[in-house]
C-alpha atoms as a PDB file:
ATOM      1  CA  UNK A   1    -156.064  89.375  33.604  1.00  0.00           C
ATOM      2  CA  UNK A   2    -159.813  89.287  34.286  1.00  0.00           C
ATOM      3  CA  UNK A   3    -161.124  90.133  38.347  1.00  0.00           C
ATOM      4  CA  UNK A   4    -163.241  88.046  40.075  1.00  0.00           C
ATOM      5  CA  UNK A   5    -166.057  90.093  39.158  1.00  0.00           C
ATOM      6  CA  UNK A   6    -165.369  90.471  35.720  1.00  0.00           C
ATOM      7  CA  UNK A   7    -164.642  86.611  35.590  1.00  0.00           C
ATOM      8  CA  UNK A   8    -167.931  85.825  37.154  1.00  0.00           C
ATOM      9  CA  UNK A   9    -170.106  87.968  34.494  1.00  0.00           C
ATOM     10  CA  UNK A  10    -168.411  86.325  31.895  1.00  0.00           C
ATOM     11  CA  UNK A  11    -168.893  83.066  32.990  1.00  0.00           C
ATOM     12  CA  UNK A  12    -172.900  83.676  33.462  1.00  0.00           C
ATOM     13  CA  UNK A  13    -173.129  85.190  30.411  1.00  0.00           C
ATOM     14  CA  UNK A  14    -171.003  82.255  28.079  1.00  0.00           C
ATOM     15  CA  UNK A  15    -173.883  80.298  30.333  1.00  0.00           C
ATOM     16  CA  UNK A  16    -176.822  81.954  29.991  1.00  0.00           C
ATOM     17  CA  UNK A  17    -175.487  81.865  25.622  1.00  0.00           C
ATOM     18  CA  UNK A  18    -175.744  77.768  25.841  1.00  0.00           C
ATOM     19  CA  UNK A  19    -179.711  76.745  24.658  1.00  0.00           C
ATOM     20  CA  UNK A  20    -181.760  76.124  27.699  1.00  0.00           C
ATOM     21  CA  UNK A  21    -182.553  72.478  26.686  1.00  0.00           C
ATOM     22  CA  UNK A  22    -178.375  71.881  26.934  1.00  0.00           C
ATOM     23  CA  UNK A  23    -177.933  73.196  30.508  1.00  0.00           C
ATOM     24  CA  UNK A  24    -181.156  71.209  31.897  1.00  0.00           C
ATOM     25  CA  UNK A  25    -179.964  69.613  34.772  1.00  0.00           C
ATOM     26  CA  UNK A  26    -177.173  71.516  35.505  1.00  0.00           C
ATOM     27  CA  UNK A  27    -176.498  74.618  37.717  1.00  0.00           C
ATOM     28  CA  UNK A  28    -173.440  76.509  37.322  1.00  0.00           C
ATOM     29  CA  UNK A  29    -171.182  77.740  40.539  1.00  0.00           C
ATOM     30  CA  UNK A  30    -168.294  79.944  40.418  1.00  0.00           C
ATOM     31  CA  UNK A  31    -165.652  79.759  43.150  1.00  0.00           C
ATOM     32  CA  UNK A  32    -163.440  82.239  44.557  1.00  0.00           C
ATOM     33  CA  UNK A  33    -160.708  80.240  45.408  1.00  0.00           C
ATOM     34  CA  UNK A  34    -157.997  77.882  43.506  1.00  0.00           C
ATOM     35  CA  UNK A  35    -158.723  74.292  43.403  1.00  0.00           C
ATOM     36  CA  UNK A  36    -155.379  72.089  43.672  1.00  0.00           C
ATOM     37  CA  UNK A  37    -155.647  68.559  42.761  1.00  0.00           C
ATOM     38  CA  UNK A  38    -155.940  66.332  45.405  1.00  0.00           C
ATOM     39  CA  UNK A  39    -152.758  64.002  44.316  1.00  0.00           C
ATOM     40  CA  UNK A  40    -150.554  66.723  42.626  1.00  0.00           C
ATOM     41  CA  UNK A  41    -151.317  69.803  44.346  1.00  0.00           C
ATOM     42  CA  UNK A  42    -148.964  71.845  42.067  1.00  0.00           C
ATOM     43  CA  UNK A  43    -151.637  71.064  39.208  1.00  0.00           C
ATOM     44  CA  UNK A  44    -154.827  73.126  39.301  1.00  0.00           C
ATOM     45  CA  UNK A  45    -158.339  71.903  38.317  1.00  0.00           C
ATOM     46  CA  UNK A  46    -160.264  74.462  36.193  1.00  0.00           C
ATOM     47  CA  UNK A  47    -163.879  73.222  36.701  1.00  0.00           C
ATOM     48  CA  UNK A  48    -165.497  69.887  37.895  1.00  0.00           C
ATOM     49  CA  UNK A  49    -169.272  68.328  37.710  1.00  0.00           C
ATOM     50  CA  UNK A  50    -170.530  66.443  40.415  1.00  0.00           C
ATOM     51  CA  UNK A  51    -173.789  65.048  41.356  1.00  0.00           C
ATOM     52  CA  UNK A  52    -176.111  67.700  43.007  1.00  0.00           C
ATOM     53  CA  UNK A  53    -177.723  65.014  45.454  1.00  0.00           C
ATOM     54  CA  UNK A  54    -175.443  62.684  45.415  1.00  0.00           C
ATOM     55  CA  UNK A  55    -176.570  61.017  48.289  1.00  0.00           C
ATOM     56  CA  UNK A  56    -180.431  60.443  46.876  1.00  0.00           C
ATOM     57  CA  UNK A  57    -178.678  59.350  43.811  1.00  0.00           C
ATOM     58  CA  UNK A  58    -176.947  56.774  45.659  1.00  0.00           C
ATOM     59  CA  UNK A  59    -180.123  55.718  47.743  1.00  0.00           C
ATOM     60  CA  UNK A  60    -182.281  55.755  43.986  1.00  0.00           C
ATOM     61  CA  UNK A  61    -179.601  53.747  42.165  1.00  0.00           C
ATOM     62  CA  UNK A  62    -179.604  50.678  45.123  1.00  0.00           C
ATOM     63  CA  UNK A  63    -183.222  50.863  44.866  1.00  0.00           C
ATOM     64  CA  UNK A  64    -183.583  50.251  41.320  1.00  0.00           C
ATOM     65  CA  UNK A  65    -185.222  53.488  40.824  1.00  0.00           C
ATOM     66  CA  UNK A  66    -182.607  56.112  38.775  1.00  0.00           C
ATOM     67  CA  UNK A  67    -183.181  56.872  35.532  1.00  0.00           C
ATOM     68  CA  UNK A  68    -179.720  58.267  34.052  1.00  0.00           C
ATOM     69  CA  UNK A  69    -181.472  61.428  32.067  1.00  0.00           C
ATOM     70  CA  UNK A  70    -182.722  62.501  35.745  1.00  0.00           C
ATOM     71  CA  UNK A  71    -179.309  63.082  36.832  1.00  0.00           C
ATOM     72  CA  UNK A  72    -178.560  66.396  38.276  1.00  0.00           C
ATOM     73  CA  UNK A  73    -175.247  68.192  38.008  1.00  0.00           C
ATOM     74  CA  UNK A  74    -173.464  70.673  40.100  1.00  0.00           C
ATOM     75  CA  UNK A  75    -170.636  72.646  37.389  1.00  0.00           C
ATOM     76  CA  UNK A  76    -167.680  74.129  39.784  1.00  0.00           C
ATOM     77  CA  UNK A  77    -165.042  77.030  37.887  1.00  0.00           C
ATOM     78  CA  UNK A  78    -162.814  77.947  40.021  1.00  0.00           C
ATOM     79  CA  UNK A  79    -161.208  81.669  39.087  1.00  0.00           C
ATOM     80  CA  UNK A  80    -157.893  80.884  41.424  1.00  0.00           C
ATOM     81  CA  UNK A  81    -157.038  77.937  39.228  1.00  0.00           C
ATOM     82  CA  UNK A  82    -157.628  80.277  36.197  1.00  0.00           C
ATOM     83  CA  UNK A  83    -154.920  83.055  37.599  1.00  0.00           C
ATOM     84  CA  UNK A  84    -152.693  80.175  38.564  1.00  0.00           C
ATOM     85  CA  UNK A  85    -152.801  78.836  35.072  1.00  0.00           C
ATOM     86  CA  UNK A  86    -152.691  81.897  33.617  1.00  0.00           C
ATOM     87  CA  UNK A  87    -149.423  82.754  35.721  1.00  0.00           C
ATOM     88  CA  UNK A  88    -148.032  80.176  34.528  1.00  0.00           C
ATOM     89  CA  UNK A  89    -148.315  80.033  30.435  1.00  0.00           C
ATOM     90  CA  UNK A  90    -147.181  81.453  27.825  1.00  0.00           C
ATOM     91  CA  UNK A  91    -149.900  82.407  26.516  1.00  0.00           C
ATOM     92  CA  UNK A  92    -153.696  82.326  28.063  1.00  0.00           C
ATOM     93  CA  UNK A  93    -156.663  82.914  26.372  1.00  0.00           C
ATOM     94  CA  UNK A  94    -159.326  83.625  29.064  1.00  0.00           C
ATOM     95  CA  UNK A  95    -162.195  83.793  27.259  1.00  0.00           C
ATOM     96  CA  UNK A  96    -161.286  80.306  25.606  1.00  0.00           C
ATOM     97  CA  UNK A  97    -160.566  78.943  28.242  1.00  0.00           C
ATOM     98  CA  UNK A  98    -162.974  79.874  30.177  1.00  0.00           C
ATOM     99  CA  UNK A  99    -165.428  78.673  27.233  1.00  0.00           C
ATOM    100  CA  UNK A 100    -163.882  75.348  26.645  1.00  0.00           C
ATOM    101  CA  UNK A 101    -163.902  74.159  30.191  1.00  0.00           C
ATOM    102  CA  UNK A 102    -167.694  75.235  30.682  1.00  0.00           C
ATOM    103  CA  UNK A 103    -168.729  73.175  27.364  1.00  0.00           C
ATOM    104  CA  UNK A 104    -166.173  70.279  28.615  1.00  0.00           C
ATOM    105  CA  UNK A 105    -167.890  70.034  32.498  1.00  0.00           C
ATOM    106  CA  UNK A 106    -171.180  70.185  30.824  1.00  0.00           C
ATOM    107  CA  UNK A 107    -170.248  67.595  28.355  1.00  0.00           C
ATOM    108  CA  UNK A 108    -169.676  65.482  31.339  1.00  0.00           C
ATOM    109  CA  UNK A 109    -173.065  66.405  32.790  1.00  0.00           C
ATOM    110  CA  UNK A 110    -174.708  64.949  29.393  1.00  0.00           C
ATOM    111  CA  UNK A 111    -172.285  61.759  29.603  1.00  0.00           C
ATOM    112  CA  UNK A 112    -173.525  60.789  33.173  1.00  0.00           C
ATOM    113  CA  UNK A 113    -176.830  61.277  31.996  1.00  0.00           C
ATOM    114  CA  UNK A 114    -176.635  58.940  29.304  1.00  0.00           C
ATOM    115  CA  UNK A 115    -174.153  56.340  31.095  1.00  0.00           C
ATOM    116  CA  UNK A 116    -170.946  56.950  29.262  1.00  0.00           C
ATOM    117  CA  UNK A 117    -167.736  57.762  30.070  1.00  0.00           C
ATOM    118  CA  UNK A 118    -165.830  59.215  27.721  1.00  0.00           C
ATOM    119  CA  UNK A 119    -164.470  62.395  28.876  1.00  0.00           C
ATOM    120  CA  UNK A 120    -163.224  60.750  32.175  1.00  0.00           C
ATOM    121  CA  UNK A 121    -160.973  58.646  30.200  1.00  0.00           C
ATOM    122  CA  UNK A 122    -160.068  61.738  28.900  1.00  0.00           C
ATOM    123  CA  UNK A 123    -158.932  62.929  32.131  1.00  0.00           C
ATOM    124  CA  UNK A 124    -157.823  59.932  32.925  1.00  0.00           C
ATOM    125  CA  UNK A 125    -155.099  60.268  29.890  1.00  0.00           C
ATOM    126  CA  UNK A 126    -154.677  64.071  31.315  1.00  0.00           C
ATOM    127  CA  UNK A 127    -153.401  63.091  34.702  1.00  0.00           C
ATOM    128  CA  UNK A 128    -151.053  59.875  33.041  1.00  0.00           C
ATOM    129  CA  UNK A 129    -149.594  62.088  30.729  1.00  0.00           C
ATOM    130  CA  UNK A 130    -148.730  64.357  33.806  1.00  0.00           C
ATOM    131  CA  UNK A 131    -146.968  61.942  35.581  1.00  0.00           C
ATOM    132  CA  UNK A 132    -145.307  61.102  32.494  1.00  0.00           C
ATOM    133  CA  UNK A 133    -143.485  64.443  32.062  1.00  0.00           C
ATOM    134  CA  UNK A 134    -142.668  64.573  36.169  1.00  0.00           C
ATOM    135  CA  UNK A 135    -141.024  61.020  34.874  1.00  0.00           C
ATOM    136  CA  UNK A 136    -143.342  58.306  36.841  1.00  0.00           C
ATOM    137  CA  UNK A 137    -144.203  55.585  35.645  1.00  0.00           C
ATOM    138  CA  UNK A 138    -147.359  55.222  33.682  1.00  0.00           C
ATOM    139  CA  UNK A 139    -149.912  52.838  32.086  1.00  0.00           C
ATOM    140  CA  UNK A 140    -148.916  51.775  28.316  1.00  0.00           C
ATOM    141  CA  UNK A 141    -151.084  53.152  25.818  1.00  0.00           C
ATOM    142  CA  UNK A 142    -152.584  55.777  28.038  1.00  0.00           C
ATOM    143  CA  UNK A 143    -152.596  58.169  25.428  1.00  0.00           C
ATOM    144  CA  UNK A 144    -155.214  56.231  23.130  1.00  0.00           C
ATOM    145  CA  UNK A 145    -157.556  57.616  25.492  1.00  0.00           C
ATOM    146  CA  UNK A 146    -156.720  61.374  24.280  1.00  0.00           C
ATOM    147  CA  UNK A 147    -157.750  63.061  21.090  1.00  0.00           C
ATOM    148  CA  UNK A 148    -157.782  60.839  18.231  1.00  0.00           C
ATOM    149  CA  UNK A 149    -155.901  62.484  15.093  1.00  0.00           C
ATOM    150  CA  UNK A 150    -154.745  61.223  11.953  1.00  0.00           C
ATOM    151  CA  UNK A 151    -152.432  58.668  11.180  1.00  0.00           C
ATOM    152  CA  UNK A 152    -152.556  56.383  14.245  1.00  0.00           C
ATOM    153  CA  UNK A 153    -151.618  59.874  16.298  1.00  0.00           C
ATOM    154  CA  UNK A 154    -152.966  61.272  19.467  1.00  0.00           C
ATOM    155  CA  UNK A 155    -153.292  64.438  21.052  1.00  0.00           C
ATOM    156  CA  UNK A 156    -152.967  65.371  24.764  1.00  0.00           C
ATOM    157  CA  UNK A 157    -152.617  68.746  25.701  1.00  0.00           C
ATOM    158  CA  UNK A 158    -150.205  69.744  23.187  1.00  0.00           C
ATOM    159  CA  UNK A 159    -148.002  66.357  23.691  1.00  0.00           C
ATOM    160  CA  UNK A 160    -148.636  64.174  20.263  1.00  0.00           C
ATOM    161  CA  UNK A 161    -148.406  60.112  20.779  1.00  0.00           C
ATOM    162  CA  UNK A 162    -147.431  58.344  18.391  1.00  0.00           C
ATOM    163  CA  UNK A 163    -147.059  54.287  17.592  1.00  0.00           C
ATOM    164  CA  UNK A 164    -144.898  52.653  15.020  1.00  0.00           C
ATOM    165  CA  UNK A 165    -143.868  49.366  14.117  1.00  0.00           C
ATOM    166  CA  UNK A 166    -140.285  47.722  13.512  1.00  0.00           C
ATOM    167  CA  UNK A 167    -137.411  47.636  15.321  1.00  0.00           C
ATOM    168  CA  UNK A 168    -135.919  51.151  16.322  1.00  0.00           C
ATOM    169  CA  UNK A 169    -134.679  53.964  15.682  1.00  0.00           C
ATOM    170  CA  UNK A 170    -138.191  54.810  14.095  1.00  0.00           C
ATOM    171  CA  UNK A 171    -138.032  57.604  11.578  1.00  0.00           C
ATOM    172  CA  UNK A 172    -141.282  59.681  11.732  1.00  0.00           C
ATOM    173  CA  UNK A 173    -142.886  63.176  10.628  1.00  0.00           C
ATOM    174  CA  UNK A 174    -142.877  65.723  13.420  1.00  0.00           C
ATOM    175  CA  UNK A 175    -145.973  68.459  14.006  1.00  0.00           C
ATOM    176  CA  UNK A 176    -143.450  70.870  11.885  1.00  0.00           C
ATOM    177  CA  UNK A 177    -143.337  68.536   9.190  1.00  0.00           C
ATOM    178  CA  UNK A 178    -139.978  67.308   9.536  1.00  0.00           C
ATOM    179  CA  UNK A 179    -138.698  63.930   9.532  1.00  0.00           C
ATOM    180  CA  UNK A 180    -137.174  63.071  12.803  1.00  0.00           C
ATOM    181  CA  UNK A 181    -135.236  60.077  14.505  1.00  0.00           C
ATOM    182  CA  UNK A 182    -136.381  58.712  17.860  1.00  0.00           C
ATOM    183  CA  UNK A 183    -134.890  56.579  19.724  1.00  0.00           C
ATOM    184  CA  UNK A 184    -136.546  54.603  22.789  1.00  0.00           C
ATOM    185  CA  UNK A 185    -135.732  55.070  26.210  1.00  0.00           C
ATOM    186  CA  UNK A 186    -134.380  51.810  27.890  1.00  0.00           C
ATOM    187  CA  UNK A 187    -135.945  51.939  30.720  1.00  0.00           C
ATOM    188  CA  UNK A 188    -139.732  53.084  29.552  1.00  0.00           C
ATOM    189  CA  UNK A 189    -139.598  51.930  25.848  1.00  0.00           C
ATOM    190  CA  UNK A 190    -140.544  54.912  23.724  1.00  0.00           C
ATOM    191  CA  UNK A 191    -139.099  57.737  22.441  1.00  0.00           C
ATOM    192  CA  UNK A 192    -139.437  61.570  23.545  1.00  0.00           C
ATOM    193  CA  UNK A 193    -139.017  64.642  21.287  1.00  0.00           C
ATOM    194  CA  UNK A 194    -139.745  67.742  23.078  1.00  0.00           C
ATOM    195  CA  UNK A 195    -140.701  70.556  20.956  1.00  0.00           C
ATOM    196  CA  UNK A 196    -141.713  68.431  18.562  1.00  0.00           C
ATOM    197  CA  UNK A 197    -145.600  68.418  18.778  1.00  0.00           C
ATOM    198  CA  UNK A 198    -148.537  70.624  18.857  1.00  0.00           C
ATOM    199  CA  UNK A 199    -148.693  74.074  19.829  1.00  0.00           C
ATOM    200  CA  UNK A 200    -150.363  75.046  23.178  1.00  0.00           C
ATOM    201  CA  UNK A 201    -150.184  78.153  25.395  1.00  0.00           C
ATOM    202  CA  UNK A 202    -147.866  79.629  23.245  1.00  0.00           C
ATOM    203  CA  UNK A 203    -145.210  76.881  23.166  1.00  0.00           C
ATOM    204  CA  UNK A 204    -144.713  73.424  21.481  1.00  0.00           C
ATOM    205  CA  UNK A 205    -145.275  70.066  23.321  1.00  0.00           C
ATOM    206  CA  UNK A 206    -143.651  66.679  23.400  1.00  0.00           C
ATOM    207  CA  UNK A 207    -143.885  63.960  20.137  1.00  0.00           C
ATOM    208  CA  UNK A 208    -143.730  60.909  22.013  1.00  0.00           C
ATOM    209  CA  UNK A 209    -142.993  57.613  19.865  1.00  0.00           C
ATOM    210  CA  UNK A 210    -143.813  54.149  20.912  1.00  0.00           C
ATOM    211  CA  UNK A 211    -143.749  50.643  19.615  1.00  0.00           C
ATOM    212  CA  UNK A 212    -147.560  49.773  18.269  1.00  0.00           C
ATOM    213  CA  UNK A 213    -148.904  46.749  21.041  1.00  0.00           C
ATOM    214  CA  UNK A 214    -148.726  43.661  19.018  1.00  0.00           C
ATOM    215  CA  UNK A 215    -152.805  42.646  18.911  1.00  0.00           C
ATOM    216  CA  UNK A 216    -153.730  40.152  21.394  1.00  0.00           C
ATOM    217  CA  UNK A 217    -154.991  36.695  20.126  1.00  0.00           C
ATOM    218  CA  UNK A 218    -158.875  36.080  20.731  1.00  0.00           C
ATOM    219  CA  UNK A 219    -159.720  34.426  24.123  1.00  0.00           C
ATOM    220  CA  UNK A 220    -161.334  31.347  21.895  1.00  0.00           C
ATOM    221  CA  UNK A 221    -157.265  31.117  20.063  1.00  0.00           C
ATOM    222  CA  UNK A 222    -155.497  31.100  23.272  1.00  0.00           C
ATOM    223  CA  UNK A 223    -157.825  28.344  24.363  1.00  0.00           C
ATOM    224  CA  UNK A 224    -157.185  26.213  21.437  1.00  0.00           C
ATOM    225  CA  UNK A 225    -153.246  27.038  21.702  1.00  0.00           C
ATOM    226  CA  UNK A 226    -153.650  25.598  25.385  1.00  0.00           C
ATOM    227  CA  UNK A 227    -155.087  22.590  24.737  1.00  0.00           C
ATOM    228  CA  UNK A 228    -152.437  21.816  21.641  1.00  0.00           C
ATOM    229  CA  UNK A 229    -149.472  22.164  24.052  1.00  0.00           C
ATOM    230  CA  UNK A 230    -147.564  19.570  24.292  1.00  0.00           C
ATOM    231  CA  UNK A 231    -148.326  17.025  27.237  1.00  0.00           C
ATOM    232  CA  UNK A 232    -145.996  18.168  30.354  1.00  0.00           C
ATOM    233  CA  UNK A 233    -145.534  21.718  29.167  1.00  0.00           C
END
């Protein structure tokens, strides 16, 4: 397990590696502490980019006067979060992760400076997928906001989604290969397989299988469907 100090000079120096024209904008801050999330506090957040003036931002932006590429970008790491996690699994790779979530907060720097929001849907899926395995309720197709894979598959954290068609049981290939049988739920429609998916800190996650959303007719159809109903309907 790395010390603070030893976590700090690492950081800087995975940093400092990064060309200068990537980290323009953005200043890097290393925290002591563990940073809880603020709706499940047993879950612990990494790293996090903010605005560094968010306030002028704010007062720009009503004004009509903020460009997007002059955005500037305060990158948190929190180490506590780090030994937390890193209690916790299996396996932890510090200097990955340490790596990944640097590139992923300043990937979020360059998204806010070009007005796109990819990676918070990506966090978005993160936190459904959560709730999903504390058994909540969550939003239908949350996971086509993950990683995209092959095969009409996605990847969250080690969890793999994916959506067939026909009535079940569905009969689909597992991350090992296998052919598997999965049976919905009742209650929340789709199927769970744990140990079924991709690996991650040292152990296999869930295959989840769900129905594929029959598409949606065009807003121009539904009109037209309207107006042929029959009078009285």
């Amino acid at each position: 397990m790395l010390n603070r100090r030893r976590f700090g000079a690492r950081a800087r120096a995975l940093w400092d590696r990064i060309p200068a024209r990537y980290r323009e904008g953005a200043v890097l801050l290393v925290h002591e502490e563990a940073e809880p999330d603020p709706e499940h506090p047993d879950v612990f957040l990494l790293g996090a980019c903010e605005p560094a003036c968010a306030a002028l931002e704010d007062a720009l932006a009503a004004a009509g006067d903020l460009r997007p590429a002059e955005k500037q970008s305060v990158l948190h790491l929190w180490y506590g979060s780090f030994v937390a996690m890193a209690e916790r699994a299996r396996a932890f790779n510090w200097a990955c992760e340490l790596e990944e979530t640097i590139l992923h907060e300043l990937t979020h720097h360059w998204e806010q400076r070009a007005g796109l929001d990819g990676l918070d849907r990506f966090d978005a899926a993160q936190v459904e997928n959560f709730r999903r395995l504390r058994g909540c309720r969550v939003l239908p197709g949350f996971w086509r906001d993950g990683e995209a894979w092959h095969d009409g598959r996605w990847h969250i954290d080690g969890d793999v989604f994916v959506e067939v068609d026909g009535p079940p049981p569905w009969t689909v290939l597992d991350e090992l290969g296998q052919q598997v049988q999965a049976v919905p739920d009742e209650c929340s429609g789709i199927a769970t397989l744990p140990g079924h998916g991709a690996m991650f800190d040292g152990e296999r996650g869930d295959l989840v299988v769900a129905p594929r959303p029959r598409p949606r007719a065009g807003l121009l159809r539904r009109f037209a469907n309207w107006l042929r109903r029959p009078a009285g309907g």
